[in-house]
PDB file of N, CA and C in Angstrom:
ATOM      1  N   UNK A   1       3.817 -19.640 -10.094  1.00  0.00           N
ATOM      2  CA  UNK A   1       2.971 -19.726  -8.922  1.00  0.00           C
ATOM      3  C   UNK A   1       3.394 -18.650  -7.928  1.00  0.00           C
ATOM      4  N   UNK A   2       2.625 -17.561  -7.260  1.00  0.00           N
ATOM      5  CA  UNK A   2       2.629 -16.584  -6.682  1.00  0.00           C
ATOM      6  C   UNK A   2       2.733 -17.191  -4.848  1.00  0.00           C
ATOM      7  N   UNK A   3       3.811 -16.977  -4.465  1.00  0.00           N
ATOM      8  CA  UNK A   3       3.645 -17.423  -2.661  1.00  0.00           C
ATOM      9  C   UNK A   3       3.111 -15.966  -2.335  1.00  0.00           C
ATOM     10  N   UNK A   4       2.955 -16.319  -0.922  1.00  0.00           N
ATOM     11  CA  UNK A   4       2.246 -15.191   0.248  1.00  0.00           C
ATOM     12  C   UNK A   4       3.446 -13.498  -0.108  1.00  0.00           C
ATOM     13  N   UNK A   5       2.614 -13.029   0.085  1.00  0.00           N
ATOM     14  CA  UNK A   5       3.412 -11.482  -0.634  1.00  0.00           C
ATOM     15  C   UNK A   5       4.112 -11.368   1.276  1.00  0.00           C
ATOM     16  N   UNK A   6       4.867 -10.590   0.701  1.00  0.00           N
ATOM     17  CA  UNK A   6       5.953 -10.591   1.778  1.00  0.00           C
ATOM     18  C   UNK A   6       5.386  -9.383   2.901  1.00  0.00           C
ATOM     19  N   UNK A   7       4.783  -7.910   2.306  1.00  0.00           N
ATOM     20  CA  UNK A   7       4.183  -7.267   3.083  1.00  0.00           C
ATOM     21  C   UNK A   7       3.131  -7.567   4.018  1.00  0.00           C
ATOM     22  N   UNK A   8       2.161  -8.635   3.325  1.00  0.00           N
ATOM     23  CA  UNK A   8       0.854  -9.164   4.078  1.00  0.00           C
ATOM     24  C   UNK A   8       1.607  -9.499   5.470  1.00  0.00           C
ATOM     25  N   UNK A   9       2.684 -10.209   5.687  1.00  0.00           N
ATOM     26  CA  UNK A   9       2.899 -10.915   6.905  1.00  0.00           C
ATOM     27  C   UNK A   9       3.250  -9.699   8.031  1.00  0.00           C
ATOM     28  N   UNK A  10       4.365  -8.760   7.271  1.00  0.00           N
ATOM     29  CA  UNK A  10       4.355  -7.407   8.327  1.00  0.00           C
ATOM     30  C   UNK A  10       2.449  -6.918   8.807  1.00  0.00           C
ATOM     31  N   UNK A  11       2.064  -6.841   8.014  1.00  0.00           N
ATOM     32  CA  UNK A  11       0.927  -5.930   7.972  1.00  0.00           C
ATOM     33  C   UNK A  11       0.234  -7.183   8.793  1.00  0.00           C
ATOM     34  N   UNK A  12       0.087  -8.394   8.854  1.00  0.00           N
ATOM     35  CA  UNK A  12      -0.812  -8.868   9.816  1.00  0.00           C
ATOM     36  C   UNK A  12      -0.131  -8.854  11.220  1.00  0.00           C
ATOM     37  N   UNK A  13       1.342  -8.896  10.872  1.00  0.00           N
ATOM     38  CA  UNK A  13       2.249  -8.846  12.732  1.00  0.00           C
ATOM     39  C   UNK A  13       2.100  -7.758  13.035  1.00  0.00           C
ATOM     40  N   UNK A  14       2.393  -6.674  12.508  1.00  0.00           N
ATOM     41  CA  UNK A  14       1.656  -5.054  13.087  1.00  0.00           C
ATOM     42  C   UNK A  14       0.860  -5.043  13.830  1.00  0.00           C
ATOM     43  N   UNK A  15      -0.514  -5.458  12.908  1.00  0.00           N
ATOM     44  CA  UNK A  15      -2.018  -5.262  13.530  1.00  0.00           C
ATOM     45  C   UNK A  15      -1.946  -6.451  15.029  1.00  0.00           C
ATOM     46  N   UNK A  16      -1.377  -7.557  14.724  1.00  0.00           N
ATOM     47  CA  UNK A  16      -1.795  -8.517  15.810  1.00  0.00           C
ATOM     48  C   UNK A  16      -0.798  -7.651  17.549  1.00  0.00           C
ATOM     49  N   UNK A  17       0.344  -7.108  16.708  1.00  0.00           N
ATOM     50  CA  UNK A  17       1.308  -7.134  18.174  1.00  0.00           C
ATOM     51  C   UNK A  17       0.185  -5.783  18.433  1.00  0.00           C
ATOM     52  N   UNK A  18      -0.321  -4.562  17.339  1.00  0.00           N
ATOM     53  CA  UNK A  18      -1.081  -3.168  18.282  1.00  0.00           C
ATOM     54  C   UNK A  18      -2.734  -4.069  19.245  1.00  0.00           C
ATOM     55  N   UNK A  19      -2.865  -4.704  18.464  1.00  0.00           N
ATOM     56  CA  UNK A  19      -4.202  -5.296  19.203  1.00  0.00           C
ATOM     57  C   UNK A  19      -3.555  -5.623  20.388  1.00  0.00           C
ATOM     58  N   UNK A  20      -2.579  -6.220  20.766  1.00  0.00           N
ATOM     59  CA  UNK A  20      -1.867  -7.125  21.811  1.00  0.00           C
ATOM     60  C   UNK A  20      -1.531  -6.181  22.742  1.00  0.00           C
ATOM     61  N   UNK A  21      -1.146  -5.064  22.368  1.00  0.00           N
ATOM     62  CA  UNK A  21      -0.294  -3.613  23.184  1.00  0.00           C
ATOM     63  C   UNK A  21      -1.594  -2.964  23.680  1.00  0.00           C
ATOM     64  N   UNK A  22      -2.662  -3.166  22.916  1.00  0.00           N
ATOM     65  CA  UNK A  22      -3.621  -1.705  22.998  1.00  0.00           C
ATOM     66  C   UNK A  22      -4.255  -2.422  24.250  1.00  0.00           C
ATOM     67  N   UNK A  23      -4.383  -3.710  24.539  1.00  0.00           N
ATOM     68  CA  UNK A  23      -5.219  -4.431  25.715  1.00  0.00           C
ATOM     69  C   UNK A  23      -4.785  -3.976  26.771  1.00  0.00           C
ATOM     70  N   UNK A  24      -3.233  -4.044  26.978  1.00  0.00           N
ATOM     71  CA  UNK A  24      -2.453  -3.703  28.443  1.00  0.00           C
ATOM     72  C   UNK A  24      -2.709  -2.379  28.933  1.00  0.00           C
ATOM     73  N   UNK A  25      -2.325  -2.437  30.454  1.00  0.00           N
ATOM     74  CA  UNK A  25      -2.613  -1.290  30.999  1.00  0.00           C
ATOM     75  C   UNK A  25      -1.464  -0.459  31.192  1.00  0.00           C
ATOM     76  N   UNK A  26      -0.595   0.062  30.364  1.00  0.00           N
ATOM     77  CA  UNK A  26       0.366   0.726  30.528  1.00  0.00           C
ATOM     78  C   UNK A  26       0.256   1.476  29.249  1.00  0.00           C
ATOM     79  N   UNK A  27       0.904   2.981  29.588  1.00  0.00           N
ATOM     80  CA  UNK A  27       0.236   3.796  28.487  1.00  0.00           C
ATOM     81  C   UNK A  27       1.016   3.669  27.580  1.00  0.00           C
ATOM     82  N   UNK A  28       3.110   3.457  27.609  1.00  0.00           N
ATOM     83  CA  UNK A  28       3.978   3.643  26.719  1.00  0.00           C
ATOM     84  C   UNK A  28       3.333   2.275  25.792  1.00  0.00           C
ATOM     85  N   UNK A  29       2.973   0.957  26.597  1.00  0.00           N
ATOM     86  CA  UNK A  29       2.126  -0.190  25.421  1.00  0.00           C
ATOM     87  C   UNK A  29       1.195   0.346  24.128  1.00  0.00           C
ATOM     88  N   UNK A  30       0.223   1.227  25.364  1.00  0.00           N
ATOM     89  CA  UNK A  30      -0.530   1.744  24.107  1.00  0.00           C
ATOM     90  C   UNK A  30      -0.379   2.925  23.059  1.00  0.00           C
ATOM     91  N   UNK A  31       1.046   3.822  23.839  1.00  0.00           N
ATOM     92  CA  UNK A  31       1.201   4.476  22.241  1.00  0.00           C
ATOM     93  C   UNK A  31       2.062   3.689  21.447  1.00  0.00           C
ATOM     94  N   UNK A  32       2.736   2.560  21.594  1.00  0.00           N
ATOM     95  CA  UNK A  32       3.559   1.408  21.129  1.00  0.00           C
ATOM     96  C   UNK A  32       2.446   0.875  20.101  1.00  0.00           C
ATOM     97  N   UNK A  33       1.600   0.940  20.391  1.00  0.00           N
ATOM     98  CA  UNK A  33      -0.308   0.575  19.703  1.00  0.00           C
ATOM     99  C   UNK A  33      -0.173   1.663  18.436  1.00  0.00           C
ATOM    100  N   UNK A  34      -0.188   2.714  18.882  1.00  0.00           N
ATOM    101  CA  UNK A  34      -0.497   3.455  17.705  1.00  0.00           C
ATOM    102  C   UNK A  34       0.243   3.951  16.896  1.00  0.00           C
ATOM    103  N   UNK A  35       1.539   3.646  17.465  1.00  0.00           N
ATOM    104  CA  UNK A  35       2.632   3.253  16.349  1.00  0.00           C
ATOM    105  C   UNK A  35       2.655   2.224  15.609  1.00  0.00           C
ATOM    106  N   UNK A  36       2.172   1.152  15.835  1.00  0.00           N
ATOM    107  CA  UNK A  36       2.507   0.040  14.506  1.00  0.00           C
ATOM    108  C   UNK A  36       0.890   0.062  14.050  1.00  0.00           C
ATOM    109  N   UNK A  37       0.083   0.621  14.315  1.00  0.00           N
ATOM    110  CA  UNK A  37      -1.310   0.655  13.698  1.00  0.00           C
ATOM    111  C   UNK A  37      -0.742   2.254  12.345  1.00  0.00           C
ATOM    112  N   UNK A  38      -0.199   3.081  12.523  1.00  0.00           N
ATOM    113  CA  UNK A  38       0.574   4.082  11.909  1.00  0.00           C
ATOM    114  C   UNK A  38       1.363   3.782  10.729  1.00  0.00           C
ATOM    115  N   UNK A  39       2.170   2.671  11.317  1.00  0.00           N
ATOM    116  CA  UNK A  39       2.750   2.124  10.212  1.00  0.00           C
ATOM    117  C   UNK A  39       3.091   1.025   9.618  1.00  0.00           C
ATOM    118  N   UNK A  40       1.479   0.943   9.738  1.00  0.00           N
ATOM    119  CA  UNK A  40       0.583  -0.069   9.071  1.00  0.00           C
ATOM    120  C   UNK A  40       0.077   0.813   8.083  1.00  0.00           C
ATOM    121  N   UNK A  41      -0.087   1.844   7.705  1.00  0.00           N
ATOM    122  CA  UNK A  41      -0.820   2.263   6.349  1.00  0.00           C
ATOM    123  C   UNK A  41       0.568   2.549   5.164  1.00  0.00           C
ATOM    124  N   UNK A  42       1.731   2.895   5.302  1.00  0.00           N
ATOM    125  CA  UNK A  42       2.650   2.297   4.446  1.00  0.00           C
ATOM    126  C   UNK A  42       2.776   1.301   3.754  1.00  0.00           C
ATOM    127  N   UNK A  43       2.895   0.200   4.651  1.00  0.00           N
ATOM    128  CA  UNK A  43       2.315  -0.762   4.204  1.00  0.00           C
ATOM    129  C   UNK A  43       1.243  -1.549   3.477  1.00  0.00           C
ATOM    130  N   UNK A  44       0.020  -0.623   3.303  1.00  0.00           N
ATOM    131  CA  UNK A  44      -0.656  -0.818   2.671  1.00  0.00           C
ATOM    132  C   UNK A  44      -1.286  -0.290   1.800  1.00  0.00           C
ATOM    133  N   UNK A  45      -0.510   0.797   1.496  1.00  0.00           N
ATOM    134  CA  UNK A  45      -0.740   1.445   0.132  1.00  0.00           C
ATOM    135  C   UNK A  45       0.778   1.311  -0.820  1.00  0.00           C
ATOM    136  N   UNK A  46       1.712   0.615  -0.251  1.00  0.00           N
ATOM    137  CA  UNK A  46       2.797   0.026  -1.092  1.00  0.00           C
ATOM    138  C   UNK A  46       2.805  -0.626  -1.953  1.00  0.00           C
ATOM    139  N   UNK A  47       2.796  -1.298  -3.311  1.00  0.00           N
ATOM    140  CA  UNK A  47       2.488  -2.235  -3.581  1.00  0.00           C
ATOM    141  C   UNK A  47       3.046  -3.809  -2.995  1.00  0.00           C
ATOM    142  N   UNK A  48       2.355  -4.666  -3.064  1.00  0.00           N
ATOM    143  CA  UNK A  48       2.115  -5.582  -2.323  1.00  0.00           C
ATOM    144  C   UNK A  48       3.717  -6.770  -3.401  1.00  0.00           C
ATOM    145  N   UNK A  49       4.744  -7.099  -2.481  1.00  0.00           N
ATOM    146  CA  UNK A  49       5.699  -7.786  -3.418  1.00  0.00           C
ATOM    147  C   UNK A  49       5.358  -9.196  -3.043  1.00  0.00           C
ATOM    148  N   UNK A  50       5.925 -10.206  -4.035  1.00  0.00           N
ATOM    149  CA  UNK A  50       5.384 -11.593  -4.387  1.00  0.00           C
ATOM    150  C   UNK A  50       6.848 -12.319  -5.124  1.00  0.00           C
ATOM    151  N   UNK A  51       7.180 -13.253  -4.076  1.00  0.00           N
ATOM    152  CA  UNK A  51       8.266 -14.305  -5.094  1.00  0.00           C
ATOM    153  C   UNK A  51       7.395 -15.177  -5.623  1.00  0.00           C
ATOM    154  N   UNK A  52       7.306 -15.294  -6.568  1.00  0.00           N
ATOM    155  CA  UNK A  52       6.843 -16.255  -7.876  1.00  0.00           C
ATOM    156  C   UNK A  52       7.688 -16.878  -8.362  1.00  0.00           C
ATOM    157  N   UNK A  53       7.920 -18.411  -8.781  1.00  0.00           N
ATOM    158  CA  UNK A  53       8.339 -19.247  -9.299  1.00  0.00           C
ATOM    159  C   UNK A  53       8.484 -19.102 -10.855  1.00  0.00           C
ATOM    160  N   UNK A  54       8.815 -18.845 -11.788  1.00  0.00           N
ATOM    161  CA  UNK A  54       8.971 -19.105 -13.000  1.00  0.00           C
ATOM    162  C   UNK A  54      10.152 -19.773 -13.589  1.00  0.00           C
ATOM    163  N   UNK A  55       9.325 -20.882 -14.180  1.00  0.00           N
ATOM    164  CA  UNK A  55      10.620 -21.747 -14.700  1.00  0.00           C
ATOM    165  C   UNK A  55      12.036 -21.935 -13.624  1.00  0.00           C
ATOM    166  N   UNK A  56      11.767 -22.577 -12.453  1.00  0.00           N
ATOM    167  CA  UNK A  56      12.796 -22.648 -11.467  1.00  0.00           C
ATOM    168  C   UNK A  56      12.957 -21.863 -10.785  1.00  0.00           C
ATOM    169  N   UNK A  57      13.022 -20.210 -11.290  1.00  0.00           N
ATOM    170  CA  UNK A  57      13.807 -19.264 -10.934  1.00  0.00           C
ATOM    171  C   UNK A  57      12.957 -18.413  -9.862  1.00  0.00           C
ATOM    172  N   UNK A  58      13.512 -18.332  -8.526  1.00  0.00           N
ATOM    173  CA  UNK A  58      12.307 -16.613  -7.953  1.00  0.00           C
ATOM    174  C   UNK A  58      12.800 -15.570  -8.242  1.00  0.00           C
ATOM    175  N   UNK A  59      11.379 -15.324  -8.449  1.00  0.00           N
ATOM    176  CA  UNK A  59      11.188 -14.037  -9.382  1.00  0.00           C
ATOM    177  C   UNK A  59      10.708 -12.951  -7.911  1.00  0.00           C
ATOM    178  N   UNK A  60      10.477 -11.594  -8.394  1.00  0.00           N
ATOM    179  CA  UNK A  60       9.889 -10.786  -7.098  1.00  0.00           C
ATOM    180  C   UNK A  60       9.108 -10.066  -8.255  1.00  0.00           C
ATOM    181  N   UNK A  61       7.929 -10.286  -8.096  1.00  0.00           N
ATOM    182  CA  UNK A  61       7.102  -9.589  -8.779  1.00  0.00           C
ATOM    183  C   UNK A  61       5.768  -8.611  -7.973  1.00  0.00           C
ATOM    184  N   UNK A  62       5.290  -7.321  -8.270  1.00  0.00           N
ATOM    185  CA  UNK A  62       4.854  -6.808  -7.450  1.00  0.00           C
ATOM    186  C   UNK A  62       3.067  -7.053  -7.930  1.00  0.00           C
ATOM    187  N   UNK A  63       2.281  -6.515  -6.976  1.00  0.00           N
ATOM    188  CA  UNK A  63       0.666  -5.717  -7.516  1.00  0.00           C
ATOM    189  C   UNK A  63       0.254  -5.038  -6.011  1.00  0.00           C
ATOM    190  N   UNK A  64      -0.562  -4.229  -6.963  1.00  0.00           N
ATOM    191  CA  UNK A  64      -1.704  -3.176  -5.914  1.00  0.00           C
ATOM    192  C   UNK A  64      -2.619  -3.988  -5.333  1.00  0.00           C
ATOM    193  N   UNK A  65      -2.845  -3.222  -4.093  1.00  0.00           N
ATOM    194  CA  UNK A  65      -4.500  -3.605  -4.026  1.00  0.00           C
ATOM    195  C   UNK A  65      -5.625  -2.852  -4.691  1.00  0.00           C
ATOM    196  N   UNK A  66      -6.164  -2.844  -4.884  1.00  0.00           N
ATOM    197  CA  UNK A  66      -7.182  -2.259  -5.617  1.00  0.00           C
ATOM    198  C   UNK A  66      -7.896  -1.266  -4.944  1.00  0.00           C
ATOM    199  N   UNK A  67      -8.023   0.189  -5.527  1.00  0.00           N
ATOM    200  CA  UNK A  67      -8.514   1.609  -4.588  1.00  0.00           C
ATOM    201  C   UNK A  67      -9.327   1.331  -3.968  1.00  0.00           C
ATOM    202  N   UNK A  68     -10.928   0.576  -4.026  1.00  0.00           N
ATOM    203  CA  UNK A  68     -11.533   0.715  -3.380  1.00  0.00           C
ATOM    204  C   UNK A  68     -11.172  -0.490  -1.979  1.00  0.00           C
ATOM    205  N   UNK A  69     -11.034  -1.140  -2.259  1.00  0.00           N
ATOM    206  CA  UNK A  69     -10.827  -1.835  -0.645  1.00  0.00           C
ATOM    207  C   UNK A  69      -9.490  -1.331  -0.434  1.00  0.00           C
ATOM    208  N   UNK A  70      -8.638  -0.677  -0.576  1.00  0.00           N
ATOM    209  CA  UNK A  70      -7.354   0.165  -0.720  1.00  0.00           C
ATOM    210  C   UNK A  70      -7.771   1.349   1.047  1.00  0.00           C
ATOM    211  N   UNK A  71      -8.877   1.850   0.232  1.00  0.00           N
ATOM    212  CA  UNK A  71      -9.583   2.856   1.068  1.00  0.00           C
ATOM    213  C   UNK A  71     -10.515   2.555   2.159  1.00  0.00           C
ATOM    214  N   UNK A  72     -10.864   1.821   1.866  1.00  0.00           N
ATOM    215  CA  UNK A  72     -11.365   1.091   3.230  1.00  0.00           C
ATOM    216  C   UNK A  72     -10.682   0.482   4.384  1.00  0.00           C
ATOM    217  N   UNK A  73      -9.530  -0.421   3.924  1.00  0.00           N
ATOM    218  CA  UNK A  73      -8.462  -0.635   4.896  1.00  0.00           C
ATOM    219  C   UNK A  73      -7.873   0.779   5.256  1.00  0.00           C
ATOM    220  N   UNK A  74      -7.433   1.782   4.836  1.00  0.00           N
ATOM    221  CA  UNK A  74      -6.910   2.898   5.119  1.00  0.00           C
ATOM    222  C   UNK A  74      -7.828   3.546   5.757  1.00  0.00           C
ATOM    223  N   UNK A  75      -9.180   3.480   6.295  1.00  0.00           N
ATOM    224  CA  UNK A  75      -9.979   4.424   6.604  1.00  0.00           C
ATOM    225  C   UNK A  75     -10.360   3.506   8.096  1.00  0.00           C
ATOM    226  N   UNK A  76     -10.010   2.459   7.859  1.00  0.00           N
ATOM    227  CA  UNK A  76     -10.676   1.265   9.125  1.00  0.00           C
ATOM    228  C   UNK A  76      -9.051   1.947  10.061  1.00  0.00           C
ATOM    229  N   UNK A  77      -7.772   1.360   9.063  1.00  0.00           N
ATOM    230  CA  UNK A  77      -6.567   1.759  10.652  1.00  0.00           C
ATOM    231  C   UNK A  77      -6.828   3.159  11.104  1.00  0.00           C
ATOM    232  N   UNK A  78      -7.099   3.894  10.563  1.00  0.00           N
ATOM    233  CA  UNK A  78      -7.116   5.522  11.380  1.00  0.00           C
ATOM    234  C   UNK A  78      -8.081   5.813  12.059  1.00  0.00           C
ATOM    235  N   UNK A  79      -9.311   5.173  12.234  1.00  0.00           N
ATOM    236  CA  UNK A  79     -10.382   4.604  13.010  1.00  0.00           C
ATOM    237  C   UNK A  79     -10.054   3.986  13.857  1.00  0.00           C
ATOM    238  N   UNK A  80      -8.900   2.679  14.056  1.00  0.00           N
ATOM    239  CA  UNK A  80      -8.803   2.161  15.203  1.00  0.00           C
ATOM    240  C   UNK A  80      -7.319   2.787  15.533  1.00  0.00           C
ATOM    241  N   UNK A  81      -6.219   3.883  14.992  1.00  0.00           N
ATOM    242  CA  UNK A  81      -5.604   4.553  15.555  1.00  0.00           C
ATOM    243  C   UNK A  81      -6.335   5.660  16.687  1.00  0.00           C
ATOM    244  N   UNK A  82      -7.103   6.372  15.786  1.00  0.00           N
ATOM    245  CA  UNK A  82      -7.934   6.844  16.861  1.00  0.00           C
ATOM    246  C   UNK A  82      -8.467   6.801  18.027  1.00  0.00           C
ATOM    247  N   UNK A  83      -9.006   5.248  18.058  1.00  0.00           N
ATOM    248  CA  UNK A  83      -9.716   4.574  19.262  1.00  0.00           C
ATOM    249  C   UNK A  83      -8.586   4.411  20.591  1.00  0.00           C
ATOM    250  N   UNK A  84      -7.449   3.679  19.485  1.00  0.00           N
ATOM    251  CA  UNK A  84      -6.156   3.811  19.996  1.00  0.00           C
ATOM    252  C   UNK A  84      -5.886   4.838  20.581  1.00  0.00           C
ATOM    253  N   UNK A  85      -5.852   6.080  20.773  1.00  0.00           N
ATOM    254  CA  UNK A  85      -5.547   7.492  20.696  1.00  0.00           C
ATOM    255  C   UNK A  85      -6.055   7.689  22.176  1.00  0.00           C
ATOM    256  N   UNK A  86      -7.320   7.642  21.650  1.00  0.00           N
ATOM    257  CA  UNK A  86      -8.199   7.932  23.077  1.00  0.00           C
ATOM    258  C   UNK A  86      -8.461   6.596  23.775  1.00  0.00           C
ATOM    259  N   UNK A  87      -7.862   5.698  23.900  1.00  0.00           N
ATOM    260  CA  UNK A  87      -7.684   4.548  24.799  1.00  0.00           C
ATOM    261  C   UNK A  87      -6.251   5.124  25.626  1.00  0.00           C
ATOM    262  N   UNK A  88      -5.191   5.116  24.939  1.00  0.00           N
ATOM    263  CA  UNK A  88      -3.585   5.543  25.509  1.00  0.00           C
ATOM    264  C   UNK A  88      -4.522   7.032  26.412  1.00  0.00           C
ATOM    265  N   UNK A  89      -5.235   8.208  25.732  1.00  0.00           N
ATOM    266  CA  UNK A  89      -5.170   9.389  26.244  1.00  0.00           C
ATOM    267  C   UNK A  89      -6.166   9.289  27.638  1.00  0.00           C
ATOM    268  N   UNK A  90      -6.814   8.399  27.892  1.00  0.00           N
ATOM    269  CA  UNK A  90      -7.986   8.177  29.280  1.00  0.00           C
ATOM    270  C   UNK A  90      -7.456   7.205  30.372  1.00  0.00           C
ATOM    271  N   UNK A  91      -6.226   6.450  29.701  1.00  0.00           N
ATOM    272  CA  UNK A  91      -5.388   5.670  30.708  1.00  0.00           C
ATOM    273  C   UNK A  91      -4.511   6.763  31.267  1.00  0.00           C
ATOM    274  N   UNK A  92      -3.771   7.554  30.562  1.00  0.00           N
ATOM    275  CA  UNK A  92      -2.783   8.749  31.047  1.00  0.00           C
ATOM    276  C   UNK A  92      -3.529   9.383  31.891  1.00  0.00           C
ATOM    277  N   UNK A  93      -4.580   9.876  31.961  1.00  0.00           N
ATOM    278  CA  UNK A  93      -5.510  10.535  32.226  1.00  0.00           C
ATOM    279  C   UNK A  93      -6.007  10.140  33.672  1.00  0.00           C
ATOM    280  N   UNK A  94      -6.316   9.130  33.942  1.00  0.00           N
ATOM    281  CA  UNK A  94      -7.055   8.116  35.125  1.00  0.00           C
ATOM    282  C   UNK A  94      -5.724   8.016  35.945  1.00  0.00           C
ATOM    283  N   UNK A  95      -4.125   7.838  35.293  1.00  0.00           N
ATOM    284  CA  UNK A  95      -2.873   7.680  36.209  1.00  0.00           C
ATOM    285  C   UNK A  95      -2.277   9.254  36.568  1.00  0.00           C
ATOM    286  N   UNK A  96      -3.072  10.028  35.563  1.00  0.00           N
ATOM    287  CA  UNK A  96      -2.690  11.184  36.539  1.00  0.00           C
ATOM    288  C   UNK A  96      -3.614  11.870  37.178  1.00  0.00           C
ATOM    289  N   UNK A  97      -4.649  11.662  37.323  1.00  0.00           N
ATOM    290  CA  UNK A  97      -5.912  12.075  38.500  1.00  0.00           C
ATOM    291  C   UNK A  97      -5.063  11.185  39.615  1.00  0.00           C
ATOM    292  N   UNK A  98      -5.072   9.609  39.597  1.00  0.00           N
ATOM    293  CA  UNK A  98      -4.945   9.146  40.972  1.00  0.00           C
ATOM    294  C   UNK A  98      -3.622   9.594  41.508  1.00  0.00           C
ATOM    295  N   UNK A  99      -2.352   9.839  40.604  1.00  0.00           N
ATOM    296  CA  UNK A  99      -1.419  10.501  41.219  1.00  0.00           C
ATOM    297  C   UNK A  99      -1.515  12.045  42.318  1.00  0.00           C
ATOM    298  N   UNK A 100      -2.500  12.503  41.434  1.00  0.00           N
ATOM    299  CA  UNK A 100      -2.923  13.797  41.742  1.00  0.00           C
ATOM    300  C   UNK A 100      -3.356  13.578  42.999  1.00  0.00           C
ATOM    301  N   UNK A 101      -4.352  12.804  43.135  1.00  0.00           N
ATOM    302  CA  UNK A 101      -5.035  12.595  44.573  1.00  0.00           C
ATOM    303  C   UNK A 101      -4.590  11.789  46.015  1.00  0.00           C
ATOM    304  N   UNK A 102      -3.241  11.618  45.513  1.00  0.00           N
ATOM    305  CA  UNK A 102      -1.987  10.318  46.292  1.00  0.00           C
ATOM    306  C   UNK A 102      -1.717  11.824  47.061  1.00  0.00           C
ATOM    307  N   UNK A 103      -1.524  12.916  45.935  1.00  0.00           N
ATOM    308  CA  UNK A 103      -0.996  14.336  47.087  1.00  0.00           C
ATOM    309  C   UNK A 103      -1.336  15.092  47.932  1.00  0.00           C
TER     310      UNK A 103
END
């Protein structure tokens, strides 16, 4: 019997803490965002490891995901790194106009 693969849980705490970072209004949060959205695609072109039960014993047995939804998850994070990107780059942006205009 195959339990929860051990990468899935990084790869969903990644995505949940960059969603969590990318909301706040501080910019080091949001490149903190596009760092674990970053390395989040390691993760998911790794193969995916699995303790499995056999006959008493855990086992660590691995599998892929399969190319095509492989590529789609890989094409969705660099899409929302991006968004990421230019979310962090228009907050920097807006704190240094109003600095600018403090002078």
């Amino acid at each position: 019997m195959a339990l929860v693969p051990l990468s899935l849980i990084f790869e969903l705490m990644f995505f949940f803490f960059a969603m969590n970072l990318w909301r706040e209004n501080v910019t080091l949060e949001r490149l903190v965002a596009v760092g674990l959205l970053l390395f989040e695609i390691p993760l998911l072109t790794a193969p995916q490891q699995f303790f499995t039960e056999t006959g008493g014993v855990l086992a660590l047995t691995s599998a892929s995901i399969p190319a095509t939804p492989l590529d789609i998850f890989v094409f969705a994070d660099f899409l929302l790194v991006f968004i990421a990107l230019y979310r962090w780059w228009s907050l920097y942006d807006i704190q240094r106009n109003m600095k600018r205009d403090r002078e």
